[in-house]
Protein backbone atom coordinates (compact mmCIF):
# COMPACT_ATOMS: atom_id res chain seq x y z
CA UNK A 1 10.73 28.70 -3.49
CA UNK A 2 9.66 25.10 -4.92
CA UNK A 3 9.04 24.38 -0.96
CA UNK A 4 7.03 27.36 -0.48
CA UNK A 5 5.02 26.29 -3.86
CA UNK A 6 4.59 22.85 -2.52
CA UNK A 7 3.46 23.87 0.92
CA UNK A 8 0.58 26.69 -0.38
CA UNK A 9 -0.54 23.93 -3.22
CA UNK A 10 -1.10 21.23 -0.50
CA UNK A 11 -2.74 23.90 1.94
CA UNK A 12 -4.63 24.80 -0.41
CA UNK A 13 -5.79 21.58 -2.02
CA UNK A 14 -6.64 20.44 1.66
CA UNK A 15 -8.99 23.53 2.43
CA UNK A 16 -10.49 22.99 -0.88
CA UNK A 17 -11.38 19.02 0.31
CA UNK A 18 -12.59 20.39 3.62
CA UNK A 19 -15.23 22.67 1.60
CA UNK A 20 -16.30 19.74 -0.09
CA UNK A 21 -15.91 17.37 2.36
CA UNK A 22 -13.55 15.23 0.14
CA UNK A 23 -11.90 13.02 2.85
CA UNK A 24 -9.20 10.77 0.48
CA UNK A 25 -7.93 14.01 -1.19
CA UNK A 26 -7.78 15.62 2.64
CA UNK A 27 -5.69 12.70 2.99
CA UNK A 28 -3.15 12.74 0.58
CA UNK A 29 -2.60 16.46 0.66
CA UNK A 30 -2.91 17.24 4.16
CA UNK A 31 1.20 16.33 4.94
CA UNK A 32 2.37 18.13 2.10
CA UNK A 33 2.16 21.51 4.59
CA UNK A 34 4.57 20.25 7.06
CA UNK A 35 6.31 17.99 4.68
CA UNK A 36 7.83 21.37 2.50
CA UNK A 37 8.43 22.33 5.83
CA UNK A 38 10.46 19.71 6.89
CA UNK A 39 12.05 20.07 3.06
CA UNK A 40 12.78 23.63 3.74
CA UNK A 41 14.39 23.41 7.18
CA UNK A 42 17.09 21.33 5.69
CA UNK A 43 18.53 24.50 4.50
CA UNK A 44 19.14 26.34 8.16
CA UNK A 45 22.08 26.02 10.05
CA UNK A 46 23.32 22.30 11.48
CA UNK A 47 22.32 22.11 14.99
CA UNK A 48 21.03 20.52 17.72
CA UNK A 49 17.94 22.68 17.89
CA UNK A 50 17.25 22.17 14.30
CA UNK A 51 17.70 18.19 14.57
CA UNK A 52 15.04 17.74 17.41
CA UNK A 53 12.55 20.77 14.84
CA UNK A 54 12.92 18.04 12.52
CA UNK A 55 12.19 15.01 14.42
CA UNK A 56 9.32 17.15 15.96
CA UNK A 57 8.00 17.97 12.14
CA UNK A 58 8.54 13.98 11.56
CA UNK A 59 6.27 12.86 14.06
CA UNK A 60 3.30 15.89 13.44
CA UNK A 61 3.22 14.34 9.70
CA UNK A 62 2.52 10.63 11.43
CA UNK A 63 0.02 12.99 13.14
CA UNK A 64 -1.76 14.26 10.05
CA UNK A 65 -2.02 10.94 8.61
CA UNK A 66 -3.66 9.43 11.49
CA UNK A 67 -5.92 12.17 12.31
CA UNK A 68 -7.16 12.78 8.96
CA UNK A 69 -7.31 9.04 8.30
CA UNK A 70 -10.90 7.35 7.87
CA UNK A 71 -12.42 6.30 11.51
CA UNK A 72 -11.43 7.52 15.06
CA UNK A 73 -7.28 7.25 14.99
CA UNK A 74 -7.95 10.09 17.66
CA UNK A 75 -5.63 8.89 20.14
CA UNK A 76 -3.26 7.94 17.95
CA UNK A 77 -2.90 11.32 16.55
CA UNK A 78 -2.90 12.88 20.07
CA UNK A 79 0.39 10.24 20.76
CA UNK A 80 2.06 11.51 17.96
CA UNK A 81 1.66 14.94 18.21
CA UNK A 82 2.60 14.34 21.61
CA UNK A 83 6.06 12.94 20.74
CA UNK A 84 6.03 15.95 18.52
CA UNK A 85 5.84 18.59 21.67
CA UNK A 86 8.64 16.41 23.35
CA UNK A 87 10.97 17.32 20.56
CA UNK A 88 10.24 20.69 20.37
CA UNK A 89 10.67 21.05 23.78
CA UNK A 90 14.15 19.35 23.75
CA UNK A 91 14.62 22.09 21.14
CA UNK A 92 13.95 24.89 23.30
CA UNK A 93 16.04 23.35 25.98
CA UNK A 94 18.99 22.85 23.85
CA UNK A 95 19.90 26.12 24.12
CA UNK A 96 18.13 27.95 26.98
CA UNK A 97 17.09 26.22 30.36
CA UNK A 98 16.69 29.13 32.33
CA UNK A 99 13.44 29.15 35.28
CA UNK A 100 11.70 32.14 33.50
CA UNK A 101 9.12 31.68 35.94
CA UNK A 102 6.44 34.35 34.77
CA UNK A 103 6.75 32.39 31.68
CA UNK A 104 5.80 29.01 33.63
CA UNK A 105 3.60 30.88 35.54
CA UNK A 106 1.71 31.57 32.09
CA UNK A 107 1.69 27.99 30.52
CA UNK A 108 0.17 26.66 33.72
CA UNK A 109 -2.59 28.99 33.42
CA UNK A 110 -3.23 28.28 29.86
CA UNK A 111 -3.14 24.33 30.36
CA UNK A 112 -5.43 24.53 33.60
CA UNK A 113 -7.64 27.21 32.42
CA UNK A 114 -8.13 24.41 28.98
CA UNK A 115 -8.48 21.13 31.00
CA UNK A 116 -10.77 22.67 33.35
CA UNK A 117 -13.30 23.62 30.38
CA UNK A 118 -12.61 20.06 28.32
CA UNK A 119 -12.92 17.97 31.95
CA UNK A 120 -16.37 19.68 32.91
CA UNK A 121 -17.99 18.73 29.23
CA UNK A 122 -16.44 15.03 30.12
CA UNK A 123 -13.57 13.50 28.29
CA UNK A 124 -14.57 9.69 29.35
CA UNK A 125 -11.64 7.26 28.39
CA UNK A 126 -9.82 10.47 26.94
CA UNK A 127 -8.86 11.59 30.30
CA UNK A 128 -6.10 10.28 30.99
CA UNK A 129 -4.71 10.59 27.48
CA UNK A 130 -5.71 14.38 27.25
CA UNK A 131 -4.48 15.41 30.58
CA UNK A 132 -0.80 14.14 29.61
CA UNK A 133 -0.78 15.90 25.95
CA UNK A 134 -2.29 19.21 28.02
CA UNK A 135 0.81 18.94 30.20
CA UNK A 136 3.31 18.30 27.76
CA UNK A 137 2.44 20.69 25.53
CA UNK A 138 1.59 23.43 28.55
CA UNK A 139 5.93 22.77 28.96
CA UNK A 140 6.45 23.10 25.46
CA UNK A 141 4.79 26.32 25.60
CA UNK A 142 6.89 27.43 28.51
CA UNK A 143 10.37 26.65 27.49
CA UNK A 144 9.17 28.55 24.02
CA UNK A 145 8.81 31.41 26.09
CA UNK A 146 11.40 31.52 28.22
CA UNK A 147 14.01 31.72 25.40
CA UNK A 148 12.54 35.61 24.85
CA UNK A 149 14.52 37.99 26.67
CA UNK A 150 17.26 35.30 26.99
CA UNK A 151 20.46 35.10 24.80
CA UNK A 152 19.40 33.28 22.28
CA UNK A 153 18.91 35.25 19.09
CA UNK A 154 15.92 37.38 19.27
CA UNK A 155 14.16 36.43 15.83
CA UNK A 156 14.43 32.80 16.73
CA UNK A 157 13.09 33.40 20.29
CA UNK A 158 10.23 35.48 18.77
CA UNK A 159 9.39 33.19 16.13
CA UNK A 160 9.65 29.92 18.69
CA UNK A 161 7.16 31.54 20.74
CA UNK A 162 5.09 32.55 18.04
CA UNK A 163 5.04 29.27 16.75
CA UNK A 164 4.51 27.45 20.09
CA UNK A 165 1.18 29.74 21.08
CA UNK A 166 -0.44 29.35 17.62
CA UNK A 167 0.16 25.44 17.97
CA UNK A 168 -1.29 25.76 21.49
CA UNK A 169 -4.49 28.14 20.18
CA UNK A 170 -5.09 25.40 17.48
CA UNK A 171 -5.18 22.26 19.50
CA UNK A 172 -7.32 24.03 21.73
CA UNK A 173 -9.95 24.60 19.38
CA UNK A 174 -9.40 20.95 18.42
CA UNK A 175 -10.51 20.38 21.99
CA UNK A 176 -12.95 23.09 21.91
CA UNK A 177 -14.67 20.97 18.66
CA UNK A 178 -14.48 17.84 19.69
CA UNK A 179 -15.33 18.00 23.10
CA UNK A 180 -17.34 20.85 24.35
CA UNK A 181 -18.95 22.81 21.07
CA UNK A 182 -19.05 21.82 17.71
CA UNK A 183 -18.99 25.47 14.94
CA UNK A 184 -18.87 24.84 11.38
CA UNK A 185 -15.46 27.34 10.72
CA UNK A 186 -13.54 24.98 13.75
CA UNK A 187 -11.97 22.89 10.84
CA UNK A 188 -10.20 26.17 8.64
CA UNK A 189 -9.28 28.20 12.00
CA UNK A 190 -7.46 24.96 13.44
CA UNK A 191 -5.68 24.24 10.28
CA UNK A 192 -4.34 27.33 9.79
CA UNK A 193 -2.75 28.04 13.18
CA UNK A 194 -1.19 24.76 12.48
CA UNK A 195 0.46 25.22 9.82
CA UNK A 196 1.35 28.95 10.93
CA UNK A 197 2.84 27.31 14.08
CA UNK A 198 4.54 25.03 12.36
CA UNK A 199 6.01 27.43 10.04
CA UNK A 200 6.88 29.47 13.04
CA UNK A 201 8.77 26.83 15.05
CA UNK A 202 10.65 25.85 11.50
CA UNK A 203 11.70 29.31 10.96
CA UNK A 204 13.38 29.64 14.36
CA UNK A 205 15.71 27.24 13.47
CA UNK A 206 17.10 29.91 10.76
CA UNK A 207 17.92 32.52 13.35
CA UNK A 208 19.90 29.84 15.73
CA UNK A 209 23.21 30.66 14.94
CA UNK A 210 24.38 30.68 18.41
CA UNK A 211 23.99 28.67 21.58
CA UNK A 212 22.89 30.55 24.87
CA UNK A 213 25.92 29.09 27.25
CA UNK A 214 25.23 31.11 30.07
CA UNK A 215 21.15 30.21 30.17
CA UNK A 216 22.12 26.22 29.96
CA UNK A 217 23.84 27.37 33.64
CA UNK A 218 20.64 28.83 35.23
């Protein structure tokens, strides 16, 4: 419960400062989100999976420092969240590695279909930077996905993959905002499927109670 408390006060705080465009209290309360989060997940069971979740968490709040920081720490904030992606895709394969090639199938399609639209309203020095965070996070998104339907535990496949698409929906409207069409309501829909990933990839790490042997084969 005081985790729960802590995370609503700071989201809330933090929407509050975007309404009133008050960037040092966005700040200071912006990490507070993931931080409970972080807090919380030290309560689930002691496991490889839940060790990289929490490196993954560690890096996204060096993330929403930089990006909420004063200036253009843009690409600094994409580098962290990157290293964030990495660890929740070491997650994912810490316990499932099969093909699940629909799922792959799906994740390319996502990642193209984005870097097409971001790459024809020009990214400029970006490019390079973008394409690499589209990739990794277009494999984070498939190994989420190809633990459903696997043996891992159902509610911690479900909730992965829940997790990993609302991430995925929320840095592309980042993309969306920044790059190709500015809309007043980008900042409050971003945020929130943030933090509602986040929450989902944390709570998966509840449900993993057992390790999928026979996926880590094939």
């Amino acid at each position: 419960m005081p985790w729960l408390i802590l995370a609503l006060m700071g989201a809330g705080t933090f929407i509050y400062g975007l309404a009133t465009h008050a960037t040092l209290l966005c700040l200071l309360v912006k990490p507070l989100p993931v931080l409970a989060l972080l807090g919380w997940l030290h309560d689930a069971p002691p496991t490889d999976y839940r060790r990289w979740i929490s490196l993954g968490l560690i890096f996204s709040l060096v993330g929403d420092v930089l990006l909420a920081w004063p200036g253009d720490l843009f690409i600094f904030g994409l580098g962290a969240f990157l290293c964030a992606h990495l660890a929740y895709l070491k997650a994912y394969l810490s316990d499932c590695r099969r093909l699940a090639v629909l799922a792959l199938m799906l994740a390319l399609g996502v990642g193209t279909i984005l870097l097409s639209v971001l790459i024809a309203h020009g990214l400029g020095d970006l490019l390079v930077p973008v394409v690499v965070y589209a990739l990794v996070i277009s494999a984070m998104l498939w190994r989420a996905l190809a633990r459903l339907g696997s043996a891992v535990p159902k509610r911690s496949a479900l909730l992965a993959a829940a997790g990993a698409v609302s991430f995925v929906f929320s840095d592309t409207l980042i993309g969306i905002n920044r790059f190709v069409l500015a809309f007043d309501a980008a900042p409050y829909l971003l945020i929130t499927t943030y933090w509602l990933g986040q929450w989902g990839i944390t709570a998966s790490a509840f449900h993993q109670t057992t390790r999928a042997s026979e996926d880590q084969l094939g």
